[in-house]
C-alpha atoms as a PDB file:
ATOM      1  CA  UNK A   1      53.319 116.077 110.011  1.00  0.00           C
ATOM      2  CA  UNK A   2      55.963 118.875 109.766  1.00  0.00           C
ATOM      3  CA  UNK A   3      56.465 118.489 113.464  1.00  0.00           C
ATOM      4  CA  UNK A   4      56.589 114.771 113.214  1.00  0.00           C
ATOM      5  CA  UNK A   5      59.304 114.794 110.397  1.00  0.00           C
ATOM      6  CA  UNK A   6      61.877 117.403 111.848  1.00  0.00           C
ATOM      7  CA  UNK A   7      61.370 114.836 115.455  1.00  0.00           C
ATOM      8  CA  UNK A   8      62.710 111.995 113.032  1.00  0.00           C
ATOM      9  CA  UNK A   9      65.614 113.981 111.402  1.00  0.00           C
ATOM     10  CA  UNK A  10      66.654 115.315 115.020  1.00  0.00           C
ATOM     11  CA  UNK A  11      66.558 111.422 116.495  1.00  0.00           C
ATOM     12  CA  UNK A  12      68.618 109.870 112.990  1.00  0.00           C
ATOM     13  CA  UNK A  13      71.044 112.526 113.332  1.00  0.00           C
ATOM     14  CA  UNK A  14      71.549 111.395 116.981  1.00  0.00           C
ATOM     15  CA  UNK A  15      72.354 108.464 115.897  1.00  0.00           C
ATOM     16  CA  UNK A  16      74.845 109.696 113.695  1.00  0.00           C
ATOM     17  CA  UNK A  17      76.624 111.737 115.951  1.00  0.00           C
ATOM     18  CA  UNK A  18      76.537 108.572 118.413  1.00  0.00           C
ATOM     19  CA  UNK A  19      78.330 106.293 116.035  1.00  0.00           C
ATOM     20  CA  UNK A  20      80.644 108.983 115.129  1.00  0.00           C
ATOM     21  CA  UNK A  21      81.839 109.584 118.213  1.00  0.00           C
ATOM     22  CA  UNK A  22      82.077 106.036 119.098  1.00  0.00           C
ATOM     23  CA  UNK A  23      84.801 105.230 116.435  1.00  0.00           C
ATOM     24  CA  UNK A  24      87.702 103.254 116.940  1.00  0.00           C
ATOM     25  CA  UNK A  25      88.914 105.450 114.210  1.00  0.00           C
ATOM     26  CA  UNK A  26      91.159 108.389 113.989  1.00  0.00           C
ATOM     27  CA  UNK A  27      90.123 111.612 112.839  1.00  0.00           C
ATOM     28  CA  UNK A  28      92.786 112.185 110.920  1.00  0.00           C
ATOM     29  CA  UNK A  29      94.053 109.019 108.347  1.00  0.00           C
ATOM     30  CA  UNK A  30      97.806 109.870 106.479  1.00  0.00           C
ATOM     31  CA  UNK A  31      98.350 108.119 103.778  1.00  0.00           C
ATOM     32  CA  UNK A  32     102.110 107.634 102.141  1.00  0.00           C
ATOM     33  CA  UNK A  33     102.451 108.434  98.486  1.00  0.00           C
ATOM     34  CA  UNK A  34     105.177 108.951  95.922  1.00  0.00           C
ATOM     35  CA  UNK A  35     104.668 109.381  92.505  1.00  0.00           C
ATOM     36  CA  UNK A  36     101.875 108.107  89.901  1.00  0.00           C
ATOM     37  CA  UNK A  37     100.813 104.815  89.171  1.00  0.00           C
ATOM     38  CA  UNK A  38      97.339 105.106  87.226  1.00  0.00           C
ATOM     39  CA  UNK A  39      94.795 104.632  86.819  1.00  0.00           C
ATOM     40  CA  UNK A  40      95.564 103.899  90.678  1.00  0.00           C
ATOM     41  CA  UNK A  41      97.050 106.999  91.912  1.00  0.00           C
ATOM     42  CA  UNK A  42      97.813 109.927  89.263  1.00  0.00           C
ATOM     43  CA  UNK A  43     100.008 113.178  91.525  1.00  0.00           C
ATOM     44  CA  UNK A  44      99.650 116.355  89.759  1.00  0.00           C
ATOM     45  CA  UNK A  45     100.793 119.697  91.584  1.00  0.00           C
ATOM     46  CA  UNK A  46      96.967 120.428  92.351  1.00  0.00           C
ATOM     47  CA  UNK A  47      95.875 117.288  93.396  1.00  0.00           C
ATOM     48  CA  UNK A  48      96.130 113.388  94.091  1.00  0.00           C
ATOM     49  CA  UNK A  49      94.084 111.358  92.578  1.00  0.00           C
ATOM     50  CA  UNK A  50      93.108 107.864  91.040  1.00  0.00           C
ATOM     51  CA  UNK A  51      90.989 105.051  91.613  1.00  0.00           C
ATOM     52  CA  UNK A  52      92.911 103.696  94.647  1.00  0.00           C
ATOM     53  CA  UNK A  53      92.487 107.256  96.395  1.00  0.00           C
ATOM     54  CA  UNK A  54      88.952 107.652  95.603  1.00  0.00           C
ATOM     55  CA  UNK A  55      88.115 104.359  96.951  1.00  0.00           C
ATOM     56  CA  UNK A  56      89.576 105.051 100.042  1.00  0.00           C
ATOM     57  CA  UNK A  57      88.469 108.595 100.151  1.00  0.00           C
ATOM     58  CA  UNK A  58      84.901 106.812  99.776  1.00  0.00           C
ATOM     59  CA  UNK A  59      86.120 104.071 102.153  1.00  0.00           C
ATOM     60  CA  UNK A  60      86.715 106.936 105.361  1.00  0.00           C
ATOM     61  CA  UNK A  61      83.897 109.559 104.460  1.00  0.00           C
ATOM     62  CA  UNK A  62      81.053 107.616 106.467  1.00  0.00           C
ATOM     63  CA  UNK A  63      83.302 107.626 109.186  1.00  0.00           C
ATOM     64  CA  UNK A  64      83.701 111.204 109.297  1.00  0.00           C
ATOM     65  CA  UNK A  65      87.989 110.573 108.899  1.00  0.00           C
ATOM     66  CA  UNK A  66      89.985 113.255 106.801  1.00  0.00           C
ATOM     67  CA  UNK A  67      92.547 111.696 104.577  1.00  0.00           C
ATOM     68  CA  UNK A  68      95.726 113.554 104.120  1.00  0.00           C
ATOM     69  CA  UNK A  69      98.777 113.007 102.432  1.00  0.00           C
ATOM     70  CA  UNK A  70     102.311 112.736 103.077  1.00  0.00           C
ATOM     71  CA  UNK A  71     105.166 112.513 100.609  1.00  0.00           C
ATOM     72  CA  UNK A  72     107.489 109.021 101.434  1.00  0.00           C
ATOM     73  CA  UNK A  73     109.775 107.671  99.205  1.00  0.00           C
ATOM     74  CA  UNK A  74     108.642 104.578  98.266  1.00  0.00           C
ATOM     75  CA  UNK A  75     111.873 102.474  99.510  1.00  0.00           C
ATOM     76  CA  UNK A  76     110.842 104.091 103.233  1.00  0.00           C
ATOM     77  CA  UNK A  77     107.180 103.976 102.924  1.00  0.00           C
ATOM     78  CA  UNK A  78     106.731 100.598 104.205  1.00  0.00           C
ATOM     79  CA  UNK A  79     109.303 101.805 107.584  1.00  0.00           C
ATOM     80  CA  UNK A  80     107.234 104.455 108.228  1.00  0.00           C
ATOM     81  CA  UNK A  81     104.381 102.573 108.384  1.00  0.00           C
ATOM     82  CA  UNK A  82     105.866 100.201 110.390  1.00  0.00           C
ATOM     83  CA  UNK A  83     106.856 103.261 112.868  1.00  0.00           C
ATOM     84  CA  UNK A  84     103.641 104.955 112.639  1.00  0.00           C
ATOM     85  CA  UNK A  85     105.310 107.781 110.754  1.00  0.00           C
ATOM     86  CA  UNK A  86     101.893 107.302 108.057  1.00  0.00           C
ATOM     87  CA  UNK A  87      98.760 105.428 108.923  1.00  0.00           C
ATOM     88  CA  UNK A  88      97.496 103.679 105.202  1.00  0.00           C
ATOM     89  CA  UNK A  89      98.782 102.340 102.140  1.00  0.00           C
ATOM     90  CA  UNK A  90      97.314 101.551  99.523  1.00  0.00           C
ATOM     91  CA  UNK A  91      97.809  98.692  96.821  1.00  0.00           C
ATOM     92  CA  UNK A  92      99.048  95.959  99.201  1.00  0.00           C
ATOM     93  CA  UNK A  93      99.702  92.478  98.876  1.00  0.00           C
ATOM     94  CA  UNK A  94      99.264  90.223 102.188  1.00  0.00           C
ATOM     95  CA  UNK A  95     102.193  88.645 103.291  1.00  0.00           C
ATOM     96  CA  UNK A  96     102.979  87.364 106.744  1.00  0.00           C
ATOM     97  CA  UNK A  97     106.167  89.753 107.676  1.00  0.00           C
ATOM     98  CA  UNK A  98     103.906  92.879 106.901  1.00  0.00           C
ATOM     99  CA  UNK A  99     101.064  91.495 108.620  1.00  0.00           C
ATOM    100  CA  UNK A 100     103.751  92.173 112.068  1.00  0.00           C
ATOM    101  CA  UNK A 101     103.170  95.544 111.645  1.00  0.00           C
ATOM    102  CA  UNK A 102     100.132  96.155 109.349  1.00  0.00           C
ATOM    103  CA  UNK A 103      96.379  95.431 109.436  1.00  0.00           C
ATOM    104  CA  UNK A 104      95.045  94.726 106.519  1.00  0.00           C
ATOM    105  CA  UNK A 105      91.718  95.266 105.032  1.00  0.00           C
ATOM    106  CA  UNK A 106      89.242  93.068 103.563  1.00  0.00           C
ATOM    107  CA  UNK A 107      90.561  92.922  99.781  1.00  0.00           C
ATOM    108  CA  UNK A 108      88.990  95.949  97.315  1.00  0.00           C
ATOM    109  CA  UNK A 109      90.578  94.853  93.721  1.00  0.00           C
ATOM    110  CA  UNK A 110      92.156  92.199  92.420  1.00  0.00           C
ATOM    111  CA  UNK A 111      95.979  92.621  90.596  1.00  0.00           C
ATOM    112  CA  UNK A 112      97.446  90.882  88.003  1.00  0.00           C
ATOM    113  CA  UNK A 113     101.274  90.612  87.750  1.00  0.00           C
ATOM    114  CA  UNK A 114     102.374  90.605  84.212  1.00  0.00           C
ATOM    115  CA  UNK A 115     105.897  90.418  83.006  1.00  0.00           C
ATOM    116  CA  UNK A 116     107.364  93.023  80.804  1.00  0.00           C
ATOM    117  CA  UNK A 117     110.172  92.657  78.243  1.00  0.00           C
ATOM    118  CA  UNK A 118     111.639  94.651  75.236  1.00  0.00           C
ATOM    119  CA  UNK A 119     109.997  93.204  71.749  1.00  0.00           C
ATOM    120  CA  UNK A 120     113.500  91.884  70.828  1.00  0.00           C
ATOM    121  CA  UNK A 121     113.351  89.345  73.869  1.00  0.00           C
ATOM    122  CA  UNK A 122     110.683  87.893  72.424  1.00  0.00           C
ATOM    123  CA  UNK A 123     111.988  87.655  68.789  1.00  0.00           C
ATOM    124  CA  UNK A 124     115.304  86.106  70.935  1.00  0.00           C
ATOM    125  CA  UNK A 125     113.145  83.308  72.523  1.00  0.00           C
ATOM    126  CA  UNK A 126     109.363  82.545  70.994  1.00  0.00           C
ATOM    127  CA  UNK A 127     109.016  80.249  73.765  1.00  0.00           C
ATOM    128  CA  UNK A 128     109.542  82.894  76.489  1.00  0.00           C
ATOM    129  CA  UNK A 129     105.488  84.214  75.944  1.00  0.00           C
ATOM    130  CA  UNK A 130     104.311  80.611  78.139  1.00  0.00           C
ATOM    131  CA  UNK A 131     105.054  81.079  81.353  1.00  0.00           C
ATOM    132  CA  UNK A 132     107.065  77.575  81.916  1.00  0.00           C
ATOM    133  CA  UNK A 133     109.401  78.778  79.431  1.00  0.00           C
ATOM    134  CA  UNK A 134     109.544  82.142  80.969  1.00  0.00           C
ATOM    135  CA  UNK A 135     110.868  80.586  84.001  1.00  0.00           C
ATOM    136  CA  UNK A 136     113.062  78.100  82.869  1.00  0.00           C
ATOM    137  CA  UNK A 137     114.986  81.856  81.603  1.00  0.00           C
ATOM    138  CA  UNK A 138     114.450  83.461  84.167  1.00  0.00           C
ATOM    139  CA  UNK A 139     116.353  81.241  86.561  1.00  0.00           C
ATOM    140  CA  UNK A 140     119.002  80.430  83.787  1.00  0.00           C
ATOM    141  CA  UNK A 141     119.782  83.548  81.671  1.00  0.00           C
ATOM    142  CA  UNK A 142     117.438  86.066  81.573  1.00  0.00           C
ATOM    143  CA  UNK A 143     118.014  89.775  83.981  1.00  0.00           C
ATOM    144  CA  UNK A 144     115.057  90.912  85.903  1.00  0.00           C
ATOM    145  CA  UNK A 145     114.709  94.518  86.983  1.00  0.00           C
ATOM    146  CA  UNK A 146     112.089  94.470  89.984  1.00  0.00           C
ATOM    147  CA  UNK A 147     111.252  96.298  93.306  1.00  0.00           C
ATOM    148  CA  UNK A 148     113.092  94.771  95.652  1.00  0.00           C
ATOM    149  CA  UNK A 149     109.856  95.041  98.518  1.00  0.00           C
ATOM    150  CA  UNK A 150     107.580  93.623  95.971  1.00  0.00           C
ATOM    151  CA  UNK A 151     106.177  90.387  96.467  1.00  0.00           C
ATOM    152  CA  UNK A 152     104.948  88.502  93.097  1.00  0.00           C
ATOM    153  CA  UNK A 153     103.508  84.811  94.531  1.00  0.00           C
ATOM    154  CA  UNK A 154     105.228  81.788  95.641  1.00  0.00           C
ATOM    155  CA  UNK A 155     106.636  80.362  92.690  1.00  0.00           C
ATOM    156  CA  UNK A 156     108.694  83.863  91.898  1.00  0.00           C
ATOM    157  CA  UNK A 157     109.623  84.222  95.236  1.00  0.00           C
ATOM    158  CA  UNK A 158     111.393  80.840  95.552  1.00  0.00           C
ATOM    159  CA  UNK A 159     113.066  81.959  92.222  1.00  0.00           C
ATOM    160  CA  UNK A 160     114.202  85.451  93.096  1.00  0.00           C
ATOM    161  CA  UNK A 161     116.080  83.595  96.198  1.00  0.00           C
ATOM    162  CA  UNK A 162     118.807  81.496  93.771  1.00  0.00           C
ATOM    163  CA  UNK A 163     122.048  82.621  94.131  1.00  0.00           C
ATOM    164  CA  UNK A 164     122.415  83.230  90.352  1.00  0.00           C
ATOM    165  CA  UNK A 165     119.392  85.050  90.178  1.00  0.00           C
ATOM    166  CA  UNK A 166     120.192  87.412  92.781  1.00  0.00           C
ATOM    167  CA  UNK A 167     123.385  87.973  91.056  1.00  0.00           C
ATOM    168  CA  UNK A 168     121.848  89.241  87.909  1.00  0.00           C
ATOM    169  CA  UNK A 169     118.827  90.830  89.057  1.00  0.00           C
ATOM    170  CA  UNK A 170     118.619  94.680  89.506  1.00  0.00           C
ATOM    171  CA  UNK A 171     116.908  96.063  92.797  1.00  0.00           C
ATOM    172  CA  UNK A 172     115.337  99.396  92.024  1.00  0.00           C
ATOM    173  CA  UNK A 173     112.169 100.814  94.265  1.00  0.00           C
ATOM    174  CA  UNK A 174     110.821 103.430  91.147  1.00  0.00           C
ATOM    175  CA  UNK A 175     108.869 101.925  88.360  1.00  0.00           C
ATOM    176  CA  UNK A 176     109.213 104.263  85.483  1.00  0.00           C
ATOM    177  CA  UNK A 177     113.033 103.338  86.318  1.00  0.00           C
ATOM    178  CA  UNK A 178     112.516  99.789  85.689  1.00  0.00           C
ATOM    179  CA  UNK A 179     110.524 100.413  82.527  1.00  0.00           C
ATOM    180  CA  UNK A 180     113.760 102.646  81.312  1.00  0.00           C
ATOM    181  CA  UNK A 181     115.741  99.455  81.755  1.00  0.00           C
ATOM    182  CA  UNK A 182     113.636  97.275  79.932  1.00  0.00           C
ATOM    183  CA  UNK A 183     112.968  99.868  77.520  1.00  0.00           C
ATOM    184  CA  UNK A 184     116.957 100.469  76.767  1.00  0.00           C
ATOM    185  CA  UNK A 185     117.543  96.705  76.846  1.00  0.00           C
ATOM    186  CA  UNK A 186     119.560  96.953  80.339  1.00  0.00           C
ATOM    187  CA  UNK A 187     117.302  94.574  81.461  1.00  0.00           C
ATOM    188  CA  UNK A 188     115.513  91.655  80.230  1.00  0.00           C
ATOM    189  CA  UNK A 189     112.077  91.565  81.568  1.00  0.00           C
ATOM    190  CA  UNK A 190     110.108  93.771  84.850  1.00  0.00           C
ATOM    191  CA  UNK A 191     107.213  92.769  86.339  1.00  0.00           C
ATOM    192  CA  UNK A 192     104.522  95.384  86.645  1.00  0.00           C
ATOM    193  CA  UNK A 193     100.994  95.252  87.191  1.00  0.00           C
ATOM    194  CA  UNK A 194      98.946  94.333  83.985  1.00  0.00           C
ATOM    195  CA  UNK A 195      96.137  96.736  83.928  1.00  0.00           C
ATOM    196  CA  UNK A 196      98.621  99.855  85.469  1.00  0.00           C
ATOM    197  CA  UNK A 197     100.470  99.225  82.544  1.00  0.00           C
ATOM    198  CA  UNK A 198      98.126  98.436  79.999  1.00  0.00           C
ATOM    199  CA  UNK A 199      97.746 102.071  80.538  1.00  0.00           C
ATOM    200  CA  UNK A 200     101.055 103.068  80.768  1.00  0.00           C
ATOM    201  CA  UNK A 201     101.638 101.724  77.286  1.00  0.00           C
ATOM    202  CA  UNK A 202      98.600 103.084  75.935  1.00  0.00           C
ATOM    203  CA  UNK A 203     100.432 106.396  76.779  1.00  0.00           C
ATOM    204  CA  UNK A 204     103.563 106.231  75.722  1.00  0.00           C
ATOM    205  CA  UNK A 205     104.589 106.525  72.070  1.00  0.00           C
ATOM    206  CA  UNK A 206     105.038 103.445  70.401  1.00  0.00           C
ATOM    207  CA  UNK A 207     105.356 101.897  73.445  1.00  0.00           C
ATOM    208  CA  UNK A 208     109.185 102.346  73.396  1.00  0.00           C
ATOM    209  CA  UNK A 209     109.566  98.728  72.144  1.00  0.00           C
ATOM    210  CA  UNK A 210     107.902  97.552  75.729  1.00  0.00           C
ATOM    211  CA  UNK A 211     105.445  95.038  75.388  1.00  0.00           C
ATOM    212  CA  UNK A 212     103.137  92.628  77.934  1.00  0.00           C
ATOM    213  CA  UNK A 213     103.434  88.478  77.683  1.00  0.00           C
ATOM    214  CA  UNK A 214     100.111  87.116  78.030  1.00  0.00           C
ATOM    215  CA  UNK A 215     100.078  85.196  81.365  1.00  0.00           C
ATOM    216  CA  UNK A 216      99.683  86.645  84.866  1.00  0.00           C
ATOM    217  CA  UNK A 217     102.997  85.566  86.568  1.00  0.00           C
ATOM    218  CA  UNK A 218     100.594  86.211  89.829  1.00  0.00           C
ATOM    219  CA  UNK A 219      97.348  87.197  90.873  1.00  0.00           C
ATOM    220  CA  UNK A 220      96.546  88.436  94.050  1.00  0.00           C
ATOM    221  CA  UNK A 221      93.875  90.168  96.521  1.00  0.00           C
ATOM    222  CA  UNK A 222      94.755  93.669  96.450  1.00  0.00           C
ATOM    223  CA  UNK A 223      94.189  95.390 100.332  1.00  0.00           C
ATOM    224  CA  UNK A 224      94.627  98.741 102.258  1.00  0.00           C
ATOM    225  CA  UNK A 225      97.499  98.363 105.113  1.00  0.00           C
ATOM    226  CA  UNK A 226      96.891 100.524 108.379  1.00  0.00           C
ATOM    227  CA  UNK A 227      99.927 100.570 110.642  1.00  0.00           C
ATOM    228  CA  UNK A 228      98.954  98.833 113.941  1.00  0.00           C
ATOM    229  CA  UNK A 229     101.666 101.808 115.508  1.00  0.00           C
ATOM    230  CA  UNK A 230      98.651 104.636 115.136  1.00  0.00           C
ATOM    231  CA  UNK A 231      95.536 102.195 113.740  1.00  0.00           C
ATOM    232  CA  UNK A 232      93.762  99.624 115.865  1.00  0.00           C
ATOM    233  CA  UNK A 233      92.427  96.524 114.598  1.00  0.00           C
ATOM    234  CA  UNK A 234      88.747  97.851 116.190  1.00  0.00           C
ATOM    235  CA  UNK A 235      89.322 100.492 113.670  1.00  0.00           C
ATOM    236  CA  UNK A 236      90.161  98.015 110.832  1.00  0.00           C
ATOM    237  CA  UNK A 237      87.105  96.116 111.409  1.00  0.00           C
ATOM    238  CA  UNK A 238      84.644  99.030 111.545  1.00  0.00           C
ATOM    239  CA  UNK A 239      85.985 100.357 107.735  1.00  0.00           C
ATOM    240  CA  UNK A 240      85.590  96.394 106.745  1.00  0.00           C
ATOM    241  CA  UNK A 241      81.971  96.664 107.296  1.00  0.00           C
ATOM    242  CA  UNK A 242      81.832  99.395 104.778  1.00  0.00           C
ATOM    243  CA  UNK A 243      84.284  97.268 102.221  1.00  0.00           C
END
């Protein structure tokens, strides 16, 4: 029986091995990171961590791949993916111009854009805590602070693009810089998403006057991007089956 049972062990890992080294994949996966965004991605000086990591940590360990990490900006992360400079990003949105460059993986989470504003905008304009009112001020009146690579649906998107709106918005890559905006009434509203800062708010004291309207301006299937420079879409497919 012994005999029998070591036989089956030596066979299964066989098989391992096999499908190991048939892998489309890498060895090696890089993934881009800047600062944290939790309960996504939290960067301390001993580690990186957060749900986002650990499911793609969990995502790469059947395939035998090491995930390391490289420090990008987050205005040049999406270039060096696009040049192969990293291989993954996390927390994507789909969207046809980075699907030139990117593959994308079968969604893992779904996000929630919410729209951020100082109390007093809300005191301003009662109305502004429906989204058709929210809007309406937006495209009129109201400045947005927002990353300019974001993408937040259809309906903002269109908005975003009127020449007035452009003129008042403010482009700015780093979240917590946004928030500062809001927060010091330089801005009127951010968008961020809802349960990221849910927990960002449950953090800070008192909230610094920041609070969340109750829509979703968007929601949206949430997906890891693999640059098609260093990632092939045989690879892409193999981690699906494990999604």
């Amino acid at each position: 029986m012994t005999l029998r049972l070591c036989l089956i062990c030596c066979v299964f890992a066989a098989i391992c091995n096999k499908a190991i080294a048939a892998s489309a994949c890498p060895k090696v996966l890089t993934m881009a990171y800047n600062s944290s965004w939790q309960p996504y991605i939290e960067v301390t000086d001993e580690q990186i961590r957060g749900l986002d990591v650990e499911r793609l940590q969990q995502l790469l360990a059947p395939h035998a791949i090491t995930l390391k990490f490289a420090y990008i900006p987050e205005k040049r992360a999406l270039q060096q993916l696009q040049q192969g400079g990293v291989d993954v990003l996390f927390g994507a949105s789909y969207t046809e111009e980075r699907a030139s460059y990117a593959h994308f993986s079968k969604p893992y989470r779904q996000e929630h854009n919410a729209i951020v504003v100082h109390q007093s905008i809300v005191t301003k304009y009662p109305g502004v805590t429906v989204k058709s009112a929210f809007m309406d001020l937006a495209q009129r009146k109201l400045i947005g602070t927002y990353n300019p690579a974001g993408f937040y649906g259809a309906e903002f998107d269109t908005l975003k693009q009127h020449s007035a709106v452009k003129a008042r918005s403010v482009f700015v890559f780093e979240g917590e810089r946004r928030l500062e905006l809001v927060a010091n009434q330089r801005a009127d509203f951010t968008i961020a998403d809802r349960q990221a800062m849910e927990y960002e708010l449950a953090q800070r004291s008192k909230g610094k006057g920041l609070m969340l309207l109750p829509f979703s301006l968007n929601a949206a299937p949430i997906h890891f991007m693999f640059s098609k420079a260093t990632v092939s879409a045989a690879c892409v497919e193999e981690l699906n089956q494990s999604l």
